[in-house]
Protein backbone atom coordinates (compact mmCIF):
# COMPACT_ATOMS: atom_id res chain seq x y z
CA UNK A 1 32.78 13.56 -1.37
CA UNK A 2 32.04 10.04 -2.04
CA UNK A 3 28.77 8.43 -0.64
CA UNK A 4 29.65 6.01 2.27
CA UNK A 5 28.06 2.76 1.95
CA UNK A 6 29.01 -0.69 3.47
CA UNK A 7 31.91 -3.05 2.26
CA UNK A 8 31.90 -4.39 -0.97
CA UNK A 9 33.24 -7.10 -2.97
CA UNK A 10 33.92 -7.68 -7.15
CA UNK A 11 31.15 -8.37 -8.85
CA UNK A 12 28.68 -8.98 -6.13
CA UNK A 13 29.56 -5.50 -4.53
CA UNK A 14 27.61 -4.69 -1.60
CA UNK A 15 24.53 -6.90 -2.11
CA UNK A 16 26.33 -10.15 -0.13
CA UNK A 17 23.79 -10.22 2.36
CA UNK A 18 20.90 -11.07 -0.25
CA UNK A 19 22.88 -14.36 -1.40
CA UNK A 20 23.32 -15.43 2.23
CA UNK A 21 21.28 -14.00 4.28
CA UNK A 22 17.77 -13.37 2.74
CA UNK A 23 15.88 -13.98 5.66
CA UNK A 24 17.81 -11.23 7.91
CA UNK A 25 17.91 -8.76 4.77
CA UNK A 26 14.77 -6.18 6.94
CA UNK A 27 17.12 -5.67 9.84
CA UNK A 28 20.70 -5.65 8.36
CA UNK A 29 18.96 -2.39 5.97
CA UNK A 30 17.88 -1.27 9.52
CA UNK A 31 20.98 -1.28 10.62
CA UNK A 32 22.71 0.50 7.84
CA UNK A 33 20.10 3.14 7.80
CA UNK A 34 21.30 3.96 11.18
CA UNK A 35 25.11 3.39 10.57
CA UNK A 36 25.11 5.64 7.82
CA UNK A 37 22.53 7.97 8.16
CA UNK A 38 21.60 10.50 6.39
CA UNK A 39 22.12 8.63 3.02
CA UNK A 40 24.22 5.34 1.73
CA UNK A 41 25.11 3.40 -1.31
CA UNK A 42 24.73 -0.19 -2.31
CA UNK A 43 25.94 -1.63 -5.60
CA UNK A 44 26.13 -5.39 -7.80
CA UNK A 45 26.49 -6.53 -11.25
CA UNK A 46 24.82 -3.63 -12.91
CA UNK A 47 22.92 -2.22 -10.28
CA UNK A 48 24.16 1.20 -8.43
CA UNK A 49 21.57 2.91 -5.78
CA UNK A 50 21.52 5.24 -3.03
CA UNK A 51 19.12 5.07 -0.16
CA UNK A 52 18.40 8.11 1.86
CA UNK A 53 16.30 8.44 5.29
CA UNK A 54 15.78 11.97 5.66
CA UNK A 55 12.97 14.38 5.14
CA UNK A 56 15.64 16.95 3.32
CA UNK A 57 17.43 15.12 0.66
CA UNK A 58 13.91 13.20 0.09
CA UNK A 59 11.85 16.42 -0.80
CA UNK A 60 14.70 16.99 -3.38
CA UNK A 61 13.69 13.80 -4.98
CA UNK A 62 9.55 13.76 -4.84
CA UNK A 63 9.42 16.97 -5.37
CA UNK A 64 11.18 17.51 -8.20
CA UNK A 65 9.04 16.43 -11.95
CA UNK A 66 12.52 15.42 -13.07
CA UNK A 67 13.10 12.60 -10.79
CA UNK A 68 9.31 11.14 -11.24
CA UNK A 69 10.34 7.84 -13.23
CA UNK A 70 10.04 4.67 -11.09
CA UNK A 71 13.35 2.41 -10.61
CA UNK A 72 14.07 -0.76 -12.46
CA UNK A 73 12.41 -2.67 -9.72
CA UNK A 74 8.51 -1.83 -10.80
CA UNK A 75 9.39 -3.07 -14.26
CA UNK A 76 8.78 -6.35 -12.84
CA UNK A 77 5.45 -5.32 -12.60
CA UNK A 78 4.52 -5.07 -15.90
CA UNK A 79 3.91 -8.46 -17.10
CA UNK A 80 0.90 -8.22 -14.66
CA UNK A 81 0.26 -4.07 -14.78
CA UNK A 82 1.76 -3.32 -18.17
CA UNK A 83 2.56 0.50 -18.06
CA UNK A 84 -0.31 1.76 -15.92
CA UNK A 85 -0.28 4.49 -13.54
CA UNK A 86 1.93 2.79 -10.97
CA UNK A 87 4.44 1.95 -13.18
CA UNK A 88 4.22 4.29 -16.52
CA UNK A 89 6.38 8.03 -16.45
CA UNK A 90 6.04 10.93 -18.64
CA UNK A 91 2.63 11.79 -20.58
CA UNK A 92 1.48 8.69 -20.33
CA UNK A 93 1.16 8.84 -16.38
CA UNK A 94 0.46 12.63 -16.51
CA UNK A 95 -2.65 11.17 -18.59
CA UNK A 96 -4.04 8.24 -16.94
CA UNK A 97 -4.03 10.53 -13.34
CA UNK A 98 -5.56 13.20 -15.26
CA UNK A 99 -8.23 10.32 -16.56
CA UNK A 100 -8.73 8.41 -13.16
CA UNK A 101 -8.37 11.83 -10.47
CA UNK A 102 -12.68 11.95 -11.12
CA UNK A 103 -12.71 8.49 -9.42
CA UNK A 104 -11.34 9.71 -6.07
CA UNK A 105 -13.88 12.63 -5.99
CA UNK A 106 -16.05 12.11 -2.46
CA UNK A 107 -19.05 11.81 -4.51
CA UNK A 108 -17.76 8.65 -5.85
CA UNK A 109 -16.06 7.60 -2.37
CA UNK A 110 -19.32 8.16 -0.78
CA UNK A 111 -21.09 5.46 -2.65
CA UNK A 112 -18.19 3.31 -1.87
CA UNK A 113 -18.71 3.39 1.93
CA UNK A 114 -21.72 1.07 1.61
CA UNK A 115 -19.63 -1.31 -0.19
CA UNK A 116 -17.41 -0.97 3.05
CA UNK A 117 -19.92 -1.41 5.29
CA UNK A 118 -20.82 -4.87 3.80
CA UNK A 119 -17.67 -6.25 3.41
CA UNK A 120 -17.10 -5.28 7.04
CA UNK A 121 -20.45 -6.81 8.59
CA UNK A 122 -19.53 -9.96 6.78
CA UNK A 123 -15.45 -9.84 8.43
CA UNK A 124 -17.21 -9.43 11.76
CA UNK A 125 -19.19 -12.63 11.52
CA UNK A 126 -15.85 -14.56 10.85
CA UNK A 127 -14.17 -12.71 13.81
CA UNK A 128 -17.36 -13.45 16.16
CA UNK A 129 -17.28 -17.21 14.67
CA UNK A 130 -13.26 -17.69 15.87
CA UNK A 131 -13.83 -15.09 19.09
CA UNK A 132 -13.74 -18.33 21.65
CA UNK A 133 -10.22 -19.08 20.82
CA UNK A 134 -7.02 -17.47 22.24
CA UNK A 135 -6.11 -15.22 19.24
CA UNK A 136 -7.27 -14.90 15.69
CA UNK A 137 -4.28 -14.54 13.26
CA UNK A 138 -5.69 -11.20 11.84
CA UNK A 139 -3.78 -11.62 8.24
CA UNK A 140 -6.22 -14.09 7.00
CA UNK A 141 -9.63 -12.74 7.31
CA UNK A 142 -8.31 -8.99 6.70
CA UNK A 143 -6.48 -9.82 3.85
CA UNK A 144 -10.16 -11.78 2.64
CA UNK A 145 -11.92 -8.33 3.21
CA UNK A 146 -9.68 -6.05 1.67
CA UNK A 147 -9.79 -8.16 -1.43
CA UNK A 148 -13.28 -8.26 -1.82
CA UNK A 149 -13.46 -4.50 -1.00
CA UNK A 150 -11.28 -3.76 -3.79
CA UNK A 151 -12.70 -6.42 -5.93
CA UNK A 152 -16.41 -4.76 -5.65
CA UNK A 153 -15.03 -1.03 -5.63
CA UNK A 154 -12.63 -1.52 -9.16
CA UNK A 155 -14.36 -4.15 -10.73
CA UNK A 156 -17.75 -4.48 -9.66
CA UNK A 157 -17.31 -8.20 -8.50
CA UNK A 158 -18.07 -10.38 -5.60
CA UNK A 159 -14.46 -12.49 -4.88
CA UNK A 160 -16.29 -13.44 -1.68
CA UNK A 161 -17.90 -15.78 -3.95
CA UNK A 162 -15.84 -18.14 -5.42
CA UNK A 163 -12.72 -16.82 -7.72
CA UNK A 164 -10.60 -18.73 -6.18
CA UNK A 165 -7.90 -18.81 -8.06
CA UNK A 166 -8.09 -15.26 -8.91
CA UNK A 167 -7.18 -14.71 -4.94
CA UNK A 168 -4.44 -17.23 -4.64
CA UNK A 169 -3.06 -15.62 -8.29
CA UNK A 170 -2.53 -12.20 -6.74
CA UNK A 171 -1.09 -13.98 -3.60
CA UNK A 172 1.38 -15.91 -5.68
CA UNK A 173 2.26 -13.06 -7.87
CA UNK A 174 3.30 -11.22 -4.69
CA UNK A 175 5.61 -14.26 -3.59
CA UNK A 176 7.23 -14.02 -6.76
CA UNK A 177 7.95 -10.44 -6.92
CA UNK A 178 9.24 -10.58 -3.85
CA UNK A 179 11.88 -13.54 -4.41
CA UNK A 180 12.63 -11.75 -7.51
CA UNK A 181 13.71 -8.25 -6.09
CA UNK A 182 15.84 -9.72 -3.60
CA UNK A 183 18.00 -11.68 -6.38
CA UNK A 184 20.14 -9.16 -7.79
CA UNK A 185 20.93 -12.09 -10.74
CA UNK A 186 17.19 -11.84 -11.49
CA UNK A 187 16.86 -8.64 -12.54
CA UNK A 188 18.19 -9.39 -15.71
CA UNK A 189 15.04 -10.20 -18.03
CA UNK A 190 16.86 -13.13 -19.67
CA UNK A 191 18.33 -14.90 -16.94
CA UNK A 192 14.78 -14.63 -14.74
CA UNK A 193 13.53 -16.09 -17.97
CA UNK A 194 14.74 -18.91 -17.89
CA UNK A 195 14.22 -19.97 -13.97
CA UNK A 196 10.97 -21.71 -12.87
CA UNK A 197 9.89 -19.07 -10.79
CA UNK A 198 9.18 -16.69 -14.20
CA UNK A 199 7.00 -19.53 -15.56
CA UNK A 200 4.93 -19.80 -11.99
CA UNK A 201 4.51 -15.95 -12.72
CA UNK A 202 3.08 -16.43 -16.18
CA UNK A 203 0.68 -19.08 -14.88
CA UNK A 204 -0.37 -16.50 -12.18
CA UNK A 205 -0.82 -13.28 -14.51
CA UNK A 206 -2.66 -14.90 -17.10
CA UNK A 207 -5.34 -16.20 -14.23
CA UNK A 208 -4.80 -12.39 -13.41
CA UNK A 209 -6.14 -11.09 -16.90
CA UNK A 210 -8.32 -13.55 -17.70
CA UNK A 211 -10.61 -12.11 -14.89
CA UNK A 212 -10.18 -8.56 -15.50
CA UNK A 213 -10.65 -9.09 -19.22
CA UNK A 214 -13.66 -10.61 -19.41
CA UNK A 215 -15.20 -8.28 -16.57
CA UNK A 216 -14.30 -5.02 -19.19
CA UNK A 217 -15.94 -6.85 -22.03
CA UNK A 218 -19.34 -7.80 -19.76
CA UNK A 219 -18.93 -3.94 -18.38
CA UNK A 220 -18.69 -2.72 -22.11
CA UNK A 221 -21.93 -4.26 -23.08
CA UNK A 222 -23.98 -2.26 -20.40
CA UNK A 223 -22.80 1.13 -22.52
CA UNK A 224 -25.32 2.21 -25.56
CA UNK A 225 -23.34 3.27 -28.91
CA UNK A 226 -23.45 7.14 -27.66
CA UNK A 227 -21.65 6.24 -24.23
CA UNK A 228 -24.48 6.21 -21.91
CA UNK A 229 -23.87 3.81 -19.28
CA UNK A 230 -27.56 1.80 -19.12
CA UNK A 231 -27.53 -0.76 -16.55
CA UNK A 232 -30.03 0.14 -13.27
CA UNK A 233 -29.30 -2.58 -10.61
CA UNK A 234 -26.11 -1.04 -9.31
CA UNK A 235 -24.70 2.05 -8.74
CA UNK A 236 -21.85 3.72 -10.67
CA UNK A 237 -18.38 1.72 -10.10
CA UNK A 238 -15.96 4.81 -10.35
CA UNK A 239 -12.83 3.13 -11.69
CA UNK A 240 -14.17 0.65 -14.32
CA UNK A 241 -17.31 2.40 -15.06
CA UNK A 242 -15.54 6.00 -15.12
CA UNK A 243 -12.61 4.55 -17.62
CA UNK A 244 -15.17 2.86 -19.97
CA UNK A 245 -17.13 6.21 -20.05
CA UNK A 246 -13.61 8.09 -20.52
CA UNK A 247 -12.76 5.89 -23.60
CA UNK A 248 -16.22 6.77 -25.17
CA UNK A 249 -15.58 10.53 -24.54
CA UNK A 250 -12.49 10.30 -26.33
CA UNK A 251 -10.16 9.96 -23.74
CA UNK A 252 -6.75 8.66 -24.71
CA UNK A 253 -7.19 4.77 -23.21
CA UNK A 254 -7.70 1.94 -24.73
CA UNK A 255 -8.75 -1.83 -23.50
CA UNK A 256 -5.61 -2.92 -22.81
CA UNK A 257 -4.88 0.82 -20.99
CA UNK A 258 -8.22 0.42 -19.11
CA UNK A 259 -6.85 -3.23 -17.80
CA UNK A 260 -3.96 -1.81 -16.79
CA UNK A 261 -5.36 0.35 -14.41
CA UNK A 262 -8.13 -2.24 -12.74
CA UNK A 263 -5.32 -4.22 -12.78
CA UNK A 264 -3.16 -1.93 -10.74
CA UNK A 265 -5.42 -0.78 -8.18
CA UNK A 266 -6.31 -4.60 -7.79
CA UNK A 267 -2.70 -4.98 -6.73
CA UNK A 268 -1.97 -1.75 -5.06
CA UNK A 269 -5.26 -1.40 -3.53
CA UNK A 270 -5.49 -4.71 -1.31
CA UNK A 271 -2.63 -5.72 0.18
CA UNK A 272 -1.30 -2.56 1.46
CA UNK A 273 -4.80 -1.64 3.43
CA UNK A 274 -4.74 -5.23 4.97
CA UNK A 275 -1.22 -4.62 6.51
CA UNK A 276 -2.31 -1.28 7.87
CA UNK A 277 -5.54 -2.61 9.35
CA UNK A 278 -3.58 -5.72 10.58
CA UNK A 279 -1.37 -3.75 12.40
CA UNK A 280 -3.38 -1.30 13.57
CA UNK A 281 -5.54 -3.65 15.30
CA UNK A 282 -2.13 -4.97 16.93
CA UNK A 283 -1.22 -1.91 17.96
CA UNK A 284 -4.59 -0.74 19.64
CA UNK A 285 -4.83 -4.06 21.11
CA UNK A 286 -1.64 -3.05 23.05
CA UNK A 287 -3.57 0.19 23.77
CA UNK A 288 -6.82 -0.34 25.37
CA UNK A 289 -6.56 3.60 26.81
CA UNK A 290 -6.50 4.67 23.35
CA UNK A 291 -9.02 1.83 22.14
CA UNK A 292 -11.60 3.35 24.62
CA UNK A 293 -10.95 6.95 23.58
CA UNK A 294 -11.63 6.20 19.96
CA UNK A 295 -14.70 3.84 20.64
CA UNK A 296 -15.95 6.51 22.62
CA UNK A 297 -15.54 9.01 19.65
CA UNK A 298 -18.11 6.35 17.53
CA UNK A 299 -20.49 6.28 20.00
CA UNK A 300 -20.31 10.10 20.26
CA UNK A 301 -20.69 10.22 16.27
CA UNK A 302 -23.16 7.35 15.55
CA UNK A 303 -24.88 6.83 19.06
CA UNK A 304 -25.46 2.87 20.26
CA UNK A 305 -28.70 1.78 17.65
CA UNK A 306 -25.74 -0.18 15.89
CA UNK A 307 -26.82 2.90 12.54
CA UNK A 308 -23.89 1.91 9.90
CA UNK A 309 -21.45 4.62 9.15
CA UNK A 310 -22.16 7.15 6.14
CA UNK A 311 -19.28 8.96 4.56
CA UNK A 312 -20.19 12.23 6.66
CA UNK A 313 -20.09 10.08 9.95
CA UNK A 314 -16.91 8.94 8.82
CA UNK A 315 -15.52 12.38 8.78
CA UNK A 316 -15.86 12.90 11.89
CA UNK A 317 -13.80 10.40 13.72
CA UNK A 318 -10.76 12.93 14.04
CA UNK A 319 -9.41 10.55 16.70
CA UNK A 320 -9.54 7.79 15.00
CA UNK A 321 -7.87 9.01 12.19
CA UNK A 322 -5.16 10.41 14.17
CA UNK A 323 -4.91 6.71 15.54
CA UNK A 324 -4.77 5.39 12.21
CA UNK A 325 -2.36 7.93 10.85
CA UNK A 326 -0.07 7.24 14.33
CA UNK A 327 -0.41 3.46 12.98
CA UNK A 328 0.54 4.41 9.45
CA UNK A 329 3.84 5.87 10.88
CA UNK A 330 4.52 3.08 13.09
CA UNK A 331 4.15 0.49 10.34
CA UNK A 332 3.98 2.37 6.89
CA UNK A 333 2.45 -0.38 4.59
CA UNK A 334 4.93 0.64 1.72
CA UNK A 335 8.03 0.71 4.03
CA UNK A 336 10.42 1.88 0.74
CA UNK A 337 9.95 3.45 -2.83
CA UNK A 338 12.03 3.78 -5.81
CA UNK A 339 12.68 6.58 -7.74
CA UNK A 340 15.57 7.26 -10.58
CA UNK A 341 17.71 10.41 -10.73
CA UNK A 342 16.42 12.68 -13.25
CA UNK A 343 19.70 14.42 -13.29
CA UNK A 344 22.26 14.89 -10.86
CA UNK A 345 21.74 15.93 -7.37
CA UNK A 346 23.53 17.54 -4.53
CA UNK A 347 21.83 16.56 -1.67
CA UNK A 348 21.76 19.00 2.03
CA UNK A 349 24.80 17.23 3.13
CA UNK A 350 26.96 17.95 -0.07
CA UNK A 351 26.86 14.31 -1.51
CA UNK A 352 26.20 13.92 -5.41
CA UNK A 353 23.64 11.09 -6.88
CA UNK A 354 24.64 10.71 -10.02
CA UNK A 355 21.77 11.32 -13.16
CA UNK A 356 20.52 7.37 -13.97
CA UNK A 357 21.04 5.68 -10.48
CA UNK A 358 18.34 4.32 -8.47
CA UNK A 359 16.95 6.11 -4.81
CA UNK A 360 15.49 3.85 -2.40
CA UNK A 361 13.84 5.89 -0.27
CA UNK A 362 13.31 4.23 3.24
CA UNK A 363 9.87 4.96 4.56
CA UNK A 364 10.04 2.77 7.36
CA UNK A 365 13.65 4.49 8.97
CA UNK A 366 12.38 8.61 8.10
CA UNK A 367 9.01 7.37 9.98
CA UNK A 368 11.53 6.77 13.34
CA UNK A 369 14.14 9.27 12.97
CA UNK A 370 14.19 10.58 16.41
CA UNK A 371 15.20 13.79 14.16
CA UNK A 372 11.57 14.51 13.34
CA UNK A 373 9.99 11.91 15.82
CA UNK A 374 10.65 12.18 19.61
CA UNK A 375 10.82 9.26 21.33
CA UNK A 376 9.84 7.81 18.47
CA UNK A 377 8.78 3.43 19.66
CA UNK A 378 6.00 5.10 21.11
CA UNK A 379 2.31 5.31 20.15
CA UNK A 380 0.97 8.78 20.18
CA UNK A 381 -1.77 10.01 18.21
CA UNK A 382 -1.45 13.85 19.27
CA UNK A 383 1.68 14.21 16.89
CA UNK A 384 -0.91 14.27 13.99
CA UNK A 385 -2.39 17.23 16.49
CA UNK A 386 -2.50 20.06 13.50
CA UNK A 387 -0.86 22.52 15.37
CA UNK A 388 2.35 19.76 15.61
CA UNK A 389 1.81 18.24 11.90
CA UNK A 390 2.50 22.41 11.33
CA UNK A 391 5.59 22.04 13.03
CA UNK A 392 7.61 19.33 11.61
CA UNK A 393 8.96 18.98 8.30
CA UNK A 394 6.40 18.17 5.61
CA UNK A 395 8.42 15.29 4.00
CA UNK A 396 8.91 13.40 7.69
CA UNK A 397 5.70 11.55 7.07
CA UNK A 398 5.04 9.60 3.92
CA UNK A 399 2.78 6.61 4.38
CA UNK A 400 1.21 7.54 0.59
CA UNK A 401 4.45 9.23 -0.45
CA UNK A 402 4.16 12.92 -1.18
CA UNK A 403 4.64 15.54 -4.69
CA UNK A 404 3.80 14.88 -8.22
CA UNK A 405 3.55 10.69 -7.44
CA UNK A 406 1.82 10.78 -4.34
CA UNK A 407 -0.87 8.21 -3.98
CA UNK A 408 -4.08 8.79 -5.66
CA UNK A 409 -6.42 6.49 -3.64
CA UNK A 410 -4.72 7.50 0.13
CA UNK A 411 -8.56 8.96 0.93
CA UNK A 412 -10.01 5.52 -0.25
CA UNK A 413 -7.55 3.62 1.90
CA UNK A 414 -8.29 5.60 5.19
CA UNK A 415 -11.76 5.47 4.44
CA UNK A 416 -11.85 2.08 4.28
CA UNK A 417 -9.81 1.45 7.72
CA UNK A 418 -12.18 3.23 9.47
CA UNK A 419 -15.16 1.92 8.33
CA UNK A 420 -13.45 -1.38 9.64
CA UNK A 421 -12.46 -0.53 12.71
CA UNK A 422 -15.93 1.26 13.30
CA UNK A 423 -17.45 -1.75 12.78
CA UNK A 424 -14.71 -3.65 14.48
CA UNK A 425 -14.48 -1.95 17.68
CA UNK A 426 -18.00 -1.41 18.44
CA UNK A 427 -18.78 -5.38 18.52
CA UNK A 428 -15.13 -6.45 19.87
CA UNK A 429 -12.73 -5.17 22.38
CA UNK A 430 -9.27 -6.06 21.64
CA UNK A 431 -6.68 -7.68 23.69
CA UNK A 432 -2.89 -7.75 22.97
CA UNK A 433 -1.83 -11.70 22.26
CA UNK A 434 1.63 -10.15 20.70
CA UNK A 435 3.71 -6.57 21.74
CA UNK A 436 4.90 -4.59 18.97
CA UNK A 437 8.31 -5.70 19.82
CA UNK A 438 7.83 -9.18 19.28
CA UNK A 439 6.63 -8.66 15.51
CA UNK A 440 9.34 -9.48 13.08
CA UNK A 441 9.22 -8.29 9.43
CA UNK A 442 10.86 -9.69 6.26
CA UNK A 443 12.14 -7.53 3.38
CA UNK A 444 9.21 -7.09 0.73
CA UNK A 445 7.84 -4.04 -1.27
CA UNK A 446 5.04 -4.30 1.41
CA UNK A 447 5.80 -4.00 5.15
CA UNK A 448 5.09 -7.66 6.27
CA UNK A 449 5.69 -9.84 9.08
CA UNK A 450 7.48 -13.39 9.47
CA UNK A 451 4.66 -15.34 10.83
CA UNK A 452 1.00 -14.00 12.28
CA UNK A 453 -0.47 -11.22 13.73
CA UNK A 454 -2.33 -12.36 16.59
CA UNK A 455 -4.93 -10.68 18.03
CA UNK A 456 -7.89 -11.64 21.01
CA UNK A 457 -11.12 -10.64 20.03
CA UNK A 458 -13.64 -10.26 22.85
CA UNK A 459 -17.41 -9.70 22.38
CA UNK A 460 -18.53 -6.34 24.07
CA UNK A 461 -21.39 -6.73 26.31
């Protein structure tokens, strides 16, 4: 039974709407995912992939060690990532998670919260400094404190300060990706080579490295000959600090293996927690009910002294996380991954993938199937209600993807939205400038809108 897909044509095959219509490329996959639900094919050149959209035939896939290796499309990562745990397959990933697993632990995420806490007392004084005007266009100042969060918490440094160029570097090399993805003729390593947009990336990545380079060598000089770390004026930074102190202990990573990593939670750690927090401010500023309920939960938690949030208080906001987890399914910030068949596979519907073609699997449709999701525009928090998480499939939900590849920092990144909207919603109330139909996205490997997010930020009595 062959695979439906839409109509091709030779050489380009299916793939005509990335030459001419880039800019309407989000919706027209929307649209597909619907028309051919549960599962479709697209083809060009030398590219063949199917995408799927339900929880079935995608628990086949990330659930299965045979299907773990990433599609082509992450090897355009590597010029900036090299083979780190993003990107890498095999022993080599099954290594670096075994290596960086001890930097997730809570003790470690506990020390992190304070980090948090700062970053977010210094986003509120930007919010309270624009607060007079009719909206703030939440992208720009989120986007600022996720990268500093993630700049202290990975590499020990202050990008609030300067570093410049390091923050419009990882903005470009976004841009670039992006472009490059959706041109089928630049996938091929040679023919990307030669177009400008390969030497703007180059410019970008080795801005990039020069940072995290130098940061490892100043980090290596704080450890004495036996491995001791010996420096007494900050506390322990799990991921650099633990992968230095690995490599001493004779852990299989090098320099370049410890960049790699830094590198990759730099890239994977920033941008997709400033989407969800951007949107999640949208989408409780179009729900002041719900807004209410969960500052009401803080108060309850944390009283009204204005006491800063501690990973135990944290904990506690069940609402809140139910909000944010309600937000995550809404707008998942990694609307699609990649995977590559491992072998053949017959999915619940009887069609074969062939062993070597790509899987796009399409977060963004399985999070608004109305086969798992009822009624599912709507913002409800009680679906994440344990007793109804217990009653839908376990694969219908995948905001940090799921099995062997799931996403090691997903406990970082919810920590770190609610210490923001703690803060956040205790000083402002929000007020909806935009509905959630009027946001428009554009195709990227995050989920991203066209223009701004606008929010109105009003100062609570």
């Amino acid at each position: 039974m062959a695979i439906p897909g839409p109509k091709s044509y030779p050489m380009v095959g299916t793939m005509m709407q990335l030459i001419f219509d880039e800019d309407g490329l989000f919706y027209s996959e929307r649209k597909r995912s619907k028309a051919f639900y549960p599962i479709y094919k697209r083809w060009s050149f030398t590219l063949s992939l199917v995408c799927l959209i339900n929880a079935e035939d995608i628990e086949l896939i990330l659930n299965n060690i045979k299907h773990i290796k990433k599609s082509h499309i992450y090897d355009f990562l590597h010029e900036w990532l090299g083979t780190g745990l993003l990107t890498s397959s095999g022993s080599k990933w099954q290594n670096r998670r075994k290596i960086l697993t001890p930097a997730f632990h809570f003790n470690i995420l506990q020390e992190f919260v304070g980090i948090f806490n700062r970053e977010t007392e210094n986003l509120v004084k930007v919010l309270e400094r624009d607060c007079d005007k009719p909206y703030i266009n939440v992208l720009i100042p989120i986007t600022e404190f996720t990268l500093c969060s993630i700049g202290e918490t990975s590499l020990g440094v202050d990008l609030g300060k300067g570093h410049t160029s390091y923050k419009e570097a990882v903005h470009n090399f976004g841009v670039i990706l992006t472009k490059r993805i959706i041109r089928p003729w630049y996938h091929n390593d040679f023919v990307y080579s030669l177009a400008p947009l390969a030497q703007e990336q180059r410019k970008a990545v080795t801005v990039l490295h020069e940072l995290s380079t130098r940061v490892i060598s100043d980090r290596k000089k704080l450890f004495s000959a036996d491995g001791q770390i010996s420096y007494s004026d900050r506390k322990r930074l799990a991921m650099l600090d633990l992968m230095l102190k690995a490599k001493y202990d004779g852990a299989d990573i090098d320099d370049e293996g410890i960049r790699e990593e830094v590198d990759t939670f730099m890239f994977e750690g920033h941008d997709t927690t400033s989407m969800a927090i951007c949107f999640a401010l949208m989408a409780l500023a179009n729900e002041e009910k719900i807004q209410e309920e969960i500052l009401e939960e803080i108060e309850e938690v944390l009283g009204h002294s204005g006491k800063l949030p501690t990973y135990n208080d944290l904990a506690e906001l069940k609402f809140m996380e139910r909000c944010i987890k309600e937000c995550l399914r809404l707008y998942p910030s990694v609307p699609l991954i990649a995977r590559v068949a491992g072998e053949h596979i017959k999915t619940h519907t009887g069609y074969i993938i062939p062993k070597g073609c790509d899987i796009n699997i399409y977060i963004y449709d399985l999070h608004r199937s109305t086969q798992y999701w009822e009624n599912p525009e709507k913002f409800d928090p009680d679906r994440f209600l344990p007793e109804n998480v217990a009653r839908r499939h376990p694969f219908a939900y995948l905001p940090f993807s799921a099995g062997f590849r799931n996403c090691i920092g997903q406990k970082f990144a919810i920590l770190e939205i609610k210490a923001a909207l703690c803060c956040i919603l205790r000083k402002f109330k929000l007020k909806a400038v935009d509905t959630p139909q009027q946001i428009k996205y554009k195709s990227d490997l995050v989920l991203r809108p066209v223009g701004e997010v606008r929010v109105k930020f009003v100062l609570r009595k």
